[in-house]
Protein backbone atom coordinates (compact mmCIF):
# COMPACT_ATOMS: atom_id res chain seq x y z
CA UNK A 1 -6.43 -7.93 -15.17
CA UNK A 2 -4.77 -9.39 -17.78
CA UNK A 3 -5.67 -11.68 -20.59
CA UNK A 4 -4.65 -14.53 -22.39
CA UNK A 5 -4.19 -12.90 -25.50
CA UNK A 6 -2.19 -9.96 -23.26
CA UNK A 7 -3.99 -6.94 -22.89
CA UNK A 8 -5.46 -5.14 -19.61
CA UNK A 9 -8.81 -4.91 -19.25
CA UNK A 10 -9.44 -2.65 -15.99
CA UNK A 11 -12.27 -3.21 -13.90
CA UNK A 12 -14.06 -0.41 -12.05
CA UNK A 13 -12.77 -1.37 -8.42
CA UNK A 14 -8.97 -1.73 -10.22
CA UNK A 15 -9.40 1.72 -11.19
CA UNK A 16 -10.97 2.43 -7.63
CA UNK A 17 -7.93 0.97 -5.85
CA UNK A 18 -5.31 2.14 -8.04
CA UNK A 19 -6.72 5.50 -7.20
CA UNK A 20 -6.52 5.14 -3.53
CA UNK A 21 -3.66 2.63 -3.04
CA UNK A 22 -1.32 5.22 -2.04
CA UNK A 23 -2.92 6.37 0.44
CA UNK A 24 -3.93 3.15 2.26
CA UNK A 25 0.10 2.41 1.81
CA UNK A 26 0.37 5.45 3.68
CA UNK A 27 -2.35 4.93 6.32
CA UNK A 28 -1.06 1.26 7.01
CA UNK A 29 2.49 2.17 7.24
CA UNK A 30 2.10 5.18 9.62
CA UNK A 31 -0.26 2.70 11.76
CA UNK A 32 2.24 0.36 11.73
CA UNK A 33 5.11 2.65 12.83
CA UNK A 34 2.57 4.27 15.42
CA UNK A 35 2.07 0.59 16.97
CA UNK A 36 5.79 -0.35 16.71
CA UNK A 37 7.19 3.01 17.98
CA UNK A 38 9.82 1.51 20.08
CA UNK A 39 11.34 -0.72 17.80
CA UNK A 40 11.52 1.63 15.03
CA UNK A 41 12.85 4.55 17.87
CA UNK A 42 15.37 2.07 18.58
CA UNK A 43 16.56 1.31 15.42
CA UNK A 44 16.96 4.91 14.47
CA UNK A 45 19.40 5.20 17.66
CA UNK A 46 22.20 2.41 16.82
């Protein structure tokens, strides 16, 4: 989180999350193209 005078100070969850935000972005976007199969199948074929 940043500052007024500019620097980060990093709380324990940031850390936490910057750790495993890859692979929720990879958990929510293969859900996402699981529950959207059709429309992403389809747009592959034109």
């Amino acid at each position: 989180m940043a500052t007024e005078e500019g620097t980060d100070t990093a709380s324990p969850l940031d850390e936490v999350m910057e750790d495993i935000r890859p692979e929720l972005v990879q958990r929510v976007a293969t859900e996402d193209r699981n529950a959207n199969r059709d429309i992403y199948d389809a747009l592959e074929d034109e």
